[in-house]
Protein backbone atom coordinates (compact mmCIF):
# COMPACT_ATOMS: atom_id res chain seq x y z
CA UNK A 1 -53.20 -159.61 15.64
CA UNK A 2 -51.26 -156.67 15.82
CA UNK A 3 -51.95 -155.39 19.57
CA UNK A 4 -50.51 -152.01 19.40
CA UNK A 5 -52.96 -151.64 16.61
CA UNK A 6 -55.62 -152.71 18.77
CA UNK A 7 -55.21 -150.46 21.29
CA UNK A 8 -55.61 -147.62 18.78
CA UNK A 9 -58.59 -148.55 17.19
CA UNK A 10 -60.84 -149.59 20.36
CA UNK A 11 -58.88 -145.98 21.90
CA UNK A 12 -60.43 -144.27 19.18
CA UNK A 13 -64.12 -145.75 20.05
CA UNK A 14 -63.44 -144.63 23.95
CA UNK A 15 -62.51 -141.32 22.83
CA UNK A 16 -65.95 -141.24 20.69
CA UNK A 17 -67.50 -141.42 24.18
CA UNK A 18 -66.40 -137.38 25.57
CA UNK A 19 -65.99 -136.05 22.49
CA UNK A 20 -68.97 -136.60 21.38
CA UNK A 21 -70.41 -135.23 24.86
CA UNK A 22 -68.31 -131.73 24.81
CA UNK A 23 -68.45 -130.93 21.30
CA UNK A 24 -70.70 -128.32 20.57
CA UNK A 25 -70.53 -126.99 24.39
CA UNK A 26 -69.02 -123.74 22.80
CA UNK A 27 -71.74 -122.58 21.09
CA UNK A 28 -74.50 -123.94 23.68
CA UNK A 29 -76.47 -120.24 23.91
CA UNK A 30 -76.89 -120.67 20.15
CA UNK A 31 -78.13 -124.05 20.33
CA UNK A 32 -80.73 -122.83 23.10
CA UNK A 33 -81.55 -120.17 20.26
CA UNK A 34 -81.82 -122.14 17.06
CA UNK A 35 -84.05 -124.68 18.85
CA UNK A 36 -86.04 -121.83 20.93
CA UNK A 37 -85.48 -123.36 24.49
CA UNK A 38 -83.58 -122.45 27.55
CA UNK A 39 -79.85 -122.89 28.32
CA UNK A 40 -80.89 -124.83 31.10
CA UNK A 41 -82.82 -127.18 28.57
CA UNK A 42 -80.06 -127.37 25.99
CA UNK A 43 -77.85 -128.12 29.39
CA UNK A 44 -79.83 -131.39 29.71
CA UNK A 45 -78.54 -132.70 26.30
CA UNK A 46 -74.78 -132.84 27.95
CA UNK A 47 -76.74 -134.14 31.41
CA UNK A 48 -78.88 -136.77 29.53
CA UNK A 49 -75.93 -138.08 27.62
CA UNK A 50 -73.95 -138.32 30.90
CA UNK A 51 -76.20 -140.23 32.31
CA UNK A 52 -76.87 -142.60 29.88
CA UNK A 53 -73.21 -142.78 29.56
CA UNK A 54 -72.63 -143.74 33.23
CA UNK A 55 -75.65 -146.13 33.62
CA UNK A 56 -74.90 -147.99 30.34
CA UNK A 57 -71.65 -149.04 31.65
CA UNK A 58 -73.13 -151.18 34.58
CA UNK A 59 -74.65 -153.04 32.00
CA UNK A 60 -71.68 -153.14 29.30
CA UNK A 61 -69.45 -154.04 32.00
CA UNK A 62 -70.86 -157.99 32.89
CA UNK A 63 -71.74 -158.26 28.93
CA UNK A 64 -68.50 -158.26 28.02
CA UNK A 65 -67.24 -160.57 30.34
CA UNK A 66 -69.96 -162.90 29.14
CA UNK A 67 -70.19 -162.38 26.43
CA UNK A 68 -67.22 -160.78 24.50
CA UNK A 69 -65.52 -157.98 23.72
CA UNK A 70 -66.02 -157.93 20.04
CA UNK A 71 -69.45 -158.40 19.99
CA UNK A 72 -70.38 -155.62 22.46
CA UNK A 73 -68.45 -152.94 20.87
CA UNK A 74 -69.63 -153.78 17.64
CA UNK A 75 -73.32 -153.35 18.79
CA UNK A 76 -72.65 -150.03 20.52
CA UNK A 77 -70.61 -148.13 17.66
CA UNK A 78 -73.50 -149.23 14.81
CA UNK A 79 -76.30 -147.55 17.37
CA UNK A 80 -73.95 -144.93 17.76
CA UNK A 81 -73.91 -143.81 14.25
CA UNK A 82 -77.73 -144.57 13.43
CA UNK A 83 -78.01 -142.09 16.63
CA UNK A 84 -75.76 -139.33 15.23
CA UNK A 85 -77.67 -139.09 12.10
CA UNK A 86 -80.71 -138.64 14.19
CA UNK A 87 -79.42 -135.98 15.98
CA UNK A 88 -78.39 -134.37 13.06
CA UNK A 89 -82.44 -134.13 11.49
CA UNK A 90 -83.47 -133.05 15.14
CA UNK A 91 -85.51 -130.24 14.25
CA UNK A 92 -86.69 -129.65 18.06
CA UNK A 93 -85.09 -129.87 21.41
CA UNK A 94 -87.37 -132.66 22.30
CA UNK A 95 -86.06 -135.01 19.50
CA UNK A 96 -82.27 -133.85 20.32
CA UNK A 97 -82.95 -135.29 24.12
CA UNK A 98 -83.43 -138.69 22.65
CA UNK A 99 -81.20 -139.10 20.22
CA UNK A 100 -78.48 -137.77 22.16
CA UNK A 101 -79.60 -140.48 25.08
CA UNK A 102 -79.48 -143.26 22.15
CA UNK A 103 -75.53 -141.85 21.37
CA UNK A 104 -74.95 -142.36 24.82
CA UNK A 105 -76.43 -146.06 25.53
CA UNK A 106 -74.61 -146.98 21.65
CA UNK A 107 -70.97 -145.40 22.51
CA UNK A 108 -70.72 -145.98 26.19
CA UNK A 109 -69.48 -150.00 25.16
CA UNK A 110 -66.18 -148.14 23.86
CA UNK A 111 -64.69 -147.48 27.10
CA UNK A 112 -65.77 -150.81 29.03
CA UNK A 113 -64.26 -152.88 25.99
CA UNK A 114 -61.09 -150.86 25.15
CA UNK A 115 -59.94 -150.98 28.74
CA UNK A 116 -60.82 -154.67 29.19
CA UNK A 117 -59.28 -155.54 25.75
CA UNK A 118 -56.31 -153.43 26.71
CA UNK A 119 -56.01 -155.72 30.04
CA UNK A 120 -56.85 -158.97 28.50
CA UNK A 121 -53.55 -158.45 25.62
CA UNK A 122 -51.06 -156.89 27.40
CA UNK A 123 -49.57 -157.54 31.25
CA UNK A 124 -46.76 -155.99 33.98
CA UNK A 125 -45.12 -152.93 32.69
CA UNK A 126 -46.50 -153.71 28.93
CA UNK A 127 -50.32 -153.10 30.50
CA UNK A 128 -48.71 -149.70 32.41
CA UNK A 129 -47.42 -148.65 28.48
CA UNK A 130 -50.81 -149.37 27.16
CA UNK A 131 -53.13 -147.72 29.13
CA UNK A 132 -50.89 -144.47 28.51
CA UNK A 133 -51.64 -144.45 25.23
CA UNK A 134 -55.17 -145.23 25.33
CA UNK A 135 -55.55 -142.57 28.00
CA UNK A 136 -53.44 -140.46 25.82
CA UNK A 137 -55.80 -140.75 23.01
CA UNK A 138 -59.12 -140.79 25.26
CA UNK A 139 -57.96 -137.61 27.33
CA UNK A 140 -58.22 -135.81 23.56
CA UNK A 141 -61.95 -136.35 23.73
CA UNK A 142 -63.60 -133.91 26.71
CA UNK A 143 -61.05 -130.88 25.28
CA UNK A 144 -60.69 -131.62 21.57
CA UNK A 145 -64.81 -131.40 21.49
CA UNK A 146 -65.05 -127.95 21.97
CA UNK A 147 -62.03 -127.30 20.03
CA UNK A 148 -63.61 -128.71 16.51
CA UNK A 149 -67.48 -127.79 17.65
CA UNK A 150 -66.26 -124.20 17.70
CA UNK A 151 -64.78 -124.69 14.27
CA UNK A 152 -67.39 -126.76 12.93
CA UNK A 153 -70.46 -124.70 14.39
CA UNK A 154 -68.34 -121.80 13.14
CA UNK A 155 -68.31 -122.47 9.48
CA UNK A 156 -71.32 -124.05 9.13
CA UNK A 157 -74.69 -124.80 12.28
CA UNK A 158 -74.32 -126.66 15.16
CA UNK A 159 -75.98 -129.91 13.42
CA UNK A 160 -72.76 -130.32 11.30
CA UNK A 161 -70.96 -131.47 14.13
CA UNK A 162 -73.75 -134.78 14.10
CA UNK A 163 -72.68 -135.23 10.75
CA UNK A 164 -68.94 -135.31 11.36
CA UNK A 165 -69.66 -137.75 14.40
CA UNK A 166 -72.09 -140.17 12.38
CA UNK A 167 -69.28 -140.22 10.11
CA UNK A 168 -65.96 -140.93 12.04
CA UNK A 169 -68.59 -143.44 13.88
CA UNK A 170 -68.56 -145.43 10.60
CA UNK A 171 -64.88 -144.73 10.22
CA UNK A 172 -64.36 -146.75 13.66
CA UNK A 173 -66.69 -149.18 13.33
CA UNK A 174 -65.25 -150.70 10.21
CA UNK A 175 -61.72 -150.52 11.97
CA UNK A 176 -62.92 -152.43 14.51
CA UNK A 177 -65.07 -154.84 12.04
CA UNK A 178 -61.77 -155.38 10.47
CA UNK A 179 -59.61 -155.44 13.20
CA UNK A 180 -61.09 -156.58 16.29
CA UNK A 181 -60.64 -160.49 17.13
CA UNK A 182 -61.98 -161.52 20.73
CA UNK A 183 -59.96 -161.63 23.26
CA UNK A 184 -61.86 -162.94 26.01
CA UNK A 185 -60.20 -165.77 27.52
CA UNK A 186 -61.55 -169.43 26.14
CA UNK A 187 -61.72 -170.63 29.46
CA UNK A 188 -63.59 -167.57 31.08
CA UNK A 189 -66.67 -168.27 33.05
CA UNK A 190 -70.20 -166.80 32.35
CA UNK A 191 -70.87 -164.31 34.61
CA UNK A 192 -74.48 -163.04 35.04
CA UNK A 193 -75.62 -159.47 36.47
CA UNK A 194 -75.42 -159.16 39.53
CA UNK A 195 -75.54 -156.25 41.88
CA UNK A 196 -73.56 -157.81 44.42
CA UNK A 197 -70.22 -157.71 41.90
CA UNK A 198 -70.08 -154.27 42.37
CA UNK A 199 -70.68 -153.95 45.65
CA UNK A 200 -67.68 -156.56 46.00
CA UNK A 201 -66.01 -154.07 43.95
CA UNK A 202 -66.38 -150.57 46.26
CA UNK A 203 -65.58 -152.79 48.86
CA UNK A 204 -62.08 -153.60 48.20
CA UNK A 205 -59.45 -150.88 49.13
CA UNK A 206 -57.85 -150.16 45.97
CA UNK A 207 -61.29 -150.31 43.86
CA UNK A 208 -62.84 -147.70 46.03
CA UNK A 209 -60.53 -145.49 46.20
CA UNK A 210 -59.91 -145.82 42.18
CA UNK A 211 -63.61 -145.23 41.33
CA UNK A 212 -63.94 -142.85 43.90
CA UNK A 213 -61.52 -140.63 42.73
CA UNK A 214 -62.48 -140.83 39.55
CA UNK A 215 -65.78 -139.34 40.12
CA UNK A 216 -64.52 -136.16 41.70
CA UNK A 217 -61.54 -135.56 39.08
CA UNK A 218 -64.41 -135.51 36.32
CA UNK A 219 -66.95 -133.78 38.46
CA UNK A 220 -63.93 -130.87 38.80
CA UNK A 221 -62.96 -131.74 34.92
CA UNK A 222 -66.63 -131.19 33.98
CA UNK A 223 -67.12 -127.82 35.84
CA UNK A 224 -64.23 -126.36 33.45
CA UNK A 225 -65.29 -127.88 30.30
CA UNK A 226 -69.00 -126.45 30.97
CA UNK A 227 -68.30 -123.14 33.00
CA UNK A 228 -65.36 -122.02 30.61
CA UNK A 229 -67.00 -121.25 28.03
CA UNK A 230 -69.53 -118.78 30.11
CA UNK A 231 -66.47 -116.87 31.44
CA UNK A 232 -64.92 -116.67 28.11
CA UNK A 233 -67.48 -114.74 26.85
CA UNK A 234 -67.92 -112.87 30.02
CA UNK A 235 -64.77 -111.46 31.11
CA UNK A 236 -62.80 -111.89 28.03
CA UNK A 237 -65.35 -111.67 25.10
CA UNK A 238 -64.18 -114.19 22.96
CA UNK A 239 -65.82 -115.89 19.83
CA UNK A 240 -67.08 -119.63 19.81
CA UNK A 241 -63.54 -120.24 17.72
CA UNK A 242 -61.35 -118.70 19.95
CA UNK A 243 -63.06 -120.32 23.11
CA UNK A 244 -62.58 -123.59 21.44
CA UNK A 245 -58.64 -122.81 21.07
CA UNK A 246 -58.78 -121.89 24.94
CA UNK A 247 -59.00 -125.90 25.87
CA UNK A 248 -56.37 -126.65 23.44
CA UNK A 249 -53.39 -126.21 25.81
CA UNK A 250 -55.52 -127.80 28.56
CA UNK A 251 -55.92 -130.81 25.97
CA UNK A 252 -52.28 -131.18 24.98
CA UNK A 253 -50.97 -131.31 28.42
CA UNK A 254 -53.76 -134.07 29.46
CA UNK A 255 -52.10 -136.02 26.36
CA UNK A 256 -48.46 -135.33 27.73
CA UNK A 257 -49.57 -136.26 31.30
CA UNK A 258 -51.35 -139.39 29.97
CA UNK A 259 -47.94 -140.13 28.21
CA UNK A 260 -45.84 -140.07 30.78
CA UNK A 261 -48.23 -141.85 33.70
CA UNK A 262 -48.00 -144.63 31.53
CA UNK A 263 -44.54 -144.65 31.52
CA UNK A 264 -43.79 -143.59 34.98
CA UNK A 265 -45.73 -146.87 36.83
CA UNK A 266 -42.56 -148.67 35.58
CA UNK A 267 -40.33 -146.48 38.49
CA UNK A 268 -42.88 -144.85 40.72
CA UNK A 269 -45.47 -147.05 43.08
CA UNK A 270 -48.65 -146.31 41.37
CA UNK A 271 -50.06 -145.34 44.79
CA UNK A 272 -47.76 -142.65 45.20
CA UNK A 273 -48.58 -140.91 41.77
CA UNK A 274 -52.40 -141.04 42.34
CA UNK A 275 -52.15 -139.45 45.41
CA UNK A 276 -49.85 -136.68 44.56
CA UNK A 277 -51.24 -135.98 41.37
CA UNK A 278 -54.29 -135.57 43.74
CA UNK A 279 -52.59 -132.95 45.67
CA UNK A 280 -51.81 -131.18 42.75
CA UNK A 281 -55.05 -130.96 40.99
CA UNK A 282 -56.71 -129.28 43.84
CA UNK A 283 -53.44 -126.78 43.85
CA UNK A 284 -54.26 -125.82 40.43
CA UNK A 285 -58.01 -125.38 41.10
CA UNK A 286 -56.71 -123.25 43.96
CA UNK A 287 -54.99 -121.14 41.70
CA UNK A 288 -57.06 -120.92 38.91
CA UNK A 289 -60.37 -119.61 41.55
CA UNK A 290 -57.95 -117.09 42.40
CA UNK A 291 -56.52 -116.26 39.52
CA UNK A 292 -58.83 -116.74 36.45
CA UNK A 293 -60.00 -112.90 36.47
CA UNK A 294 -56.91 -111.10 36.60
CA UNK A 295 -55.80 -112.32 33.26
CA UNK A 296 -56.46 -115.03 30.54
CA UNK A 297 -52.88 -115.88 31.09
CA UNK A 298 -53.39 -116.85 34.38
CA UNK A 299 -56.45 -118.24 33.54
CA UNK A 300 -54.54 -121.17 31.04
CA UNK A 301 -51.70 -121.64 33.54
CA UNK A 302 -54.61 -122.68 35.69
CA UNK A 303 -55.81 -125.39 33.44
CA UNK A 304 -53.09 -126.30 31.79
CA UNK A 305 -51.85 -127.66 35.45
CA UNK A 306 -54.72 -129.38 35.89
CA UNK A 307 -54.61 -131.04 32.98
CA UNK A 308 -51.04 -132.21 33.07
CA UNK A 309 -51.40 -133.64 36.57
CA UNK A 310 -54.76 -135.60 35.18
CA UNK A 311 -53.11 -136.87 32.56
CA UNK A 312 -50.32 -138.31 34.86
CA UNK A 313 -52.73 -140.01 36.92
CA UNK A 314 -55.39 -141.80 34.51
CA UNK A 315 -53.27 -144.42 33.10
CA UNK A 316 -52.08 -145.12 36.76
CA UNK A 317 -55.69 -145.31 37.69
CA UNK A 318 -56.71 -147.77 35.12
CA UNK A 319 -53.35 -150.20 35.89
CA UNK A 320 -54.24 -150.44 39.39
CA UNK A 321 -58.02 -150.93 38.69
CA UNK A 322 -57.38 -154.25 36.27
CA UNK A 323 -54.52 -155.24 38.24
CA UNK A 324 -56.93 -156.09 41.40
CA UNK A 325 -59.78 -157.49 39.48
CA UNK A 326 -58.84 -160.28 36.92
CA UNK A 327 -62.13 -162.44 36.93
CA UNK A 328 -64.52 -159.50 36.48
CA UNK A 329 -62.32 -158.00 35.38
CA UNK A 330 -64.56 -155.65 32.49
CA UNK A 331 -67.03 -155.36 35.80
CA UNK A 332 -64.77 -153.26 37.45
CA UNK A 333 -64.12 -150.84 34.47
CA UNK A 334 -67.70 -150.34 34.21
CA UNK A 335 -68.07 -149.21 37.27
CA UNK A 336 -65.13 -147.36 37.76
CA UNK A 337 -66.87 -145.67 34.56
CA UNK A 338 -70.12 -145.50 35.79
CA UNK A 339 -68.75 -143.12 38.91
CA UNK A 340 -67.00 -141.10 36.64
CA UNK A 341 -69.90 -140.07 34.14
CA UNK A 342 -71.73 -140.07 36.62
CA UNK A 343 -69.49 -137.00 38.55
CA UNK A 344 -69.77 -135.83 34.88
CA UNK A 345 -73.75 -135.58 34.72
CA UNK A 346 -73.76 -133.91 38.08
CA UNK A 347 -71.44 -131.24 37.47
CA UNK A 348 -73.03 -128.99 35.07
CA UNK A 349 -76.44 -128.81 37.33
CA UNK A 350 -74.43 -129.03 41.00
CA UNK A 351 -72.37 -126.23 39.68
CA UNK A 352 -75.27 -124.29 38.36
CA UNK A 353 -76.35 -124.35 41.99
CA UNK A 354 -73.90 -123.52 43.51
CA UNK A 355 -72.87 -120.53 41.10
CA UNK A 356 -76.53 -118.90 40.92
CA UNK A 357 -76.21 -119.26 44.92
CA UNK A 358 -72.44 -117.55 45.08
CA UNK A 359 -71.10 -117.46 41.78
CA UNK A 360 -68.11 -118.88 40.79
CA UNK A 361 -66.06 -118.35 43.56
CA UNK A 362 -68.50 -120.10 45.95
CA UNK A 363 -68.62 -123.20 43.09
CA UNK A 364 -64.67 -123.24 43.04
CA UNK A 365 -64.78 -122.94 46.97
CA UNK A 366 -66.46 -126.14 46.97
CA UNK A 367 -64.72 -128.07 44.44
CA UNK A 368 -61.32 -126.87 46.21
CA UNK A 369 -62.87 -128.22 50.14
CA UNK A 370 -64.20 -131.38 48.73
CA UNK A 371 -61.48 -132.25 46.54
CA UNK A 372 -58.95 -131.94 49.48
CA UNK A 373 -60.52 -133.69 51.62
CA UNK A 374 -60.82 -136.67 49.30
CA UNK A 375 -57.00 -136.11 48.58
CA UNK A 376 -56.21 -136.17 52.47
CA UNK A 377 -58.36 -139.42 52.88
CA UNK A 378 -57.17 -141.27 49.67
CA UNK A 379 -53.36 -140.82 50.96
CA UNK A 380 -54.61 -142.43 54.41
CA UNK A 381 -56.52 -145.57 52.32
CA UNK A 382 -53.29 -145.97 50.16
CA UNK A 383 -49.84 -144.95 51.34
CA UNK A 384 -51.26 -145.49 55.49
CA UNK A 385 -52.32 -148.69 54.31
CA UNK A 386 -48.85 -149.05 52.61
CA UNK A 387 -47.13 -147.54 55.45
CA UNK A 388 -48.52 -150.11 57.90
CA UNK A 389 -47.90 -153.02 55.86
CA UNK A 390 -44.22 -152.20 55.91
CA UNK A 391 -43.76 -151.25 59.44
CA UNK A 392 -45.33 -155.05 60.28
């Protein structure tokens, strides 16, 4: 088995997972049109995907530790596909709800079993290397989405965009037919579900603060990825192409940030990174509520540093999430995923609130308070923790 191989092909079924949530988010008041519903309707496709997305992995995650990796991700890329076509001959909104829900509960095994796969192949400053590159290739997903939806939906409707995804669905389930051999270990136990593994999980230090933090970067991720689009059109009146070239720059830097935080573990105490990084994403939120207005310039420096200083800390994330679980190992991933999607599915209705309350400035207000107070607690779990160890 060639593992660097691997890690590409079950990278490329994570990355299925965002893309396929974010890509036709440029060209959502059309969709709302075509399908004669409200935006807040054709908002609940992204929501109801989320969701599935986040609740699927509480049940993906103690699957595949009992019952393999292979056969999991197997399962969830063939429903995947059969669910892409459906959304593709969605004639009504009602019939795009479900299919899109079926997408979710087929590609949400991607992440759980790339991760855990990643982690069962590769240890030390090898596992650092290759979570880099599968967070280099899964950070494409959220950014990339709107990119080729706007291109896509451009030249042709916004069902094309199905199509593509049914297709490179089949492209990476065949890969992964191919491919794939299990890797859980032979003398791994059976382990049933069992609420009580998570709650074993939120209680230790490290997983906490991991999941934790995961939740609020997407929840802040989320609000751009969903809100752009609206100021786009608003203050800068661009076209659904050029608002899908806006996230490009945001997208390459995740990629170089994911790059180099898998690299970087090998010098830096992953502790340290994951809380500065932390301190610099709410900077850059900072700046971009500030900023955004004045000039589209501005605007990209804004989320071009907040996607660099993601980047650096995902693969960091990941590392010290496997690192502290070994036995449950694909448990922890799903929930670590589970709190994510979940900050995901909240943030396009939170933020709604909040914006139709105060407008943007009152929904960047909040993400800016929240996210530094989470910043100034997580460097009290981890480096006061640290701190303390060392002075005893």
């Amino acid at each position: 088995m060639n593992r660097k191989f691997v890690v590409y092909i079950v990278a490329f079924a994570a990355f299925l997972g965002p893309f396929t949530q974010t890509i036709y988010t440029p060209v959502l008041p059309e969709v709302a049109s075509q399908l004669h519903t409200t935006s807040f309707v054709v908002n609940l496709t992204i929501s109801v995907f989320t969701l599935f997305l986040a609740i699927m992995q509480v049940i993906y995650g103690p699957l595949t530790d009992s019952k393999g990796r292979r056969k999991v991700i197997l399962f969830g890329i063939s429903l995947y596909v059969i669910a892409s076509v459906g959304c593709f001959f969605s004639e009504s909104i009602g019939l795009l709800l479900v299919f899109r829900a079926l997408q979710a509960i087929g590609i949400a095994a991607g992440s759980v079993v790339a991760v855990t796969v990643i982690s069962d192949l590769f240890d030390g400053k090898e596992r650092g290397q290759a979570m880099g590159t599968f967070q280099m290739m899964v950070s494409l997903g959220p950014v990339l989405g709107p990119v080729i939806g706007g291109f896509l939906s451009g030249l042709f409707n916004f069902q094309s965009v199905f199509l593509a995804l049914a297709a490179t669905g089949m492209l990476v389930l065949i890969l992964n037919y191919l491919y794939l051999k299990e890797t859980k270990p032979d003398s791994g136990e059976a382990t049933r579900f069992q609420l009580r593994d998570f709650a074993t999980i939120l209680q230790n230090r490290i997983g906490s603060s991991v999941i934790y933090l995961g939740l609020i970067q997407y929840y802040v991720f989320y609000n751009f990825l969903v809100f752009l689009p609206n100021i786009l059109s608003e203050r800068y009146g661009l076209s659904a192409e050029q608002k899908g070239l806006v996230f490009l720059p945001m997208s390459l830097c995740i990629v170089v940030g994911s790059f180099f935080g898998g690299k970087i573990q090998a010098r830096i105490d992953g502790k340290k990174v994951i809380v500065l990084t932390t301190f610099l994403n709410v900077s850059s939120v900072l700046f971009f509520m500030f900023f955004y207005s004045i000039s589209i310039t501005l605007l990209l420096a804004g989320i071009i540093c907040f996607g660099l200083f993601l980047g650096l800390s995902l693969p960091v994330q990941t590392t010290l999430l496997t690192g502290a679980f070994t036995k449950n190992r694909a448990t922890a991933v799903g929930a670590y995923n589970f709190f994510r999607y979940m900050g995901m599915a909240c943030s396009p209705i939170v933020g709604s609130l909040f914006y139709h309350m105060g407008g943007y400035f009152l929904m960047f207000s909040f993400i800016v308070l929240a996210f530094l107070a989470f910043a100034l607690l997580l460097s009290r779990r981890l480096l006061g923790a640290q701190a303390r160890k060392s002075a005893s």
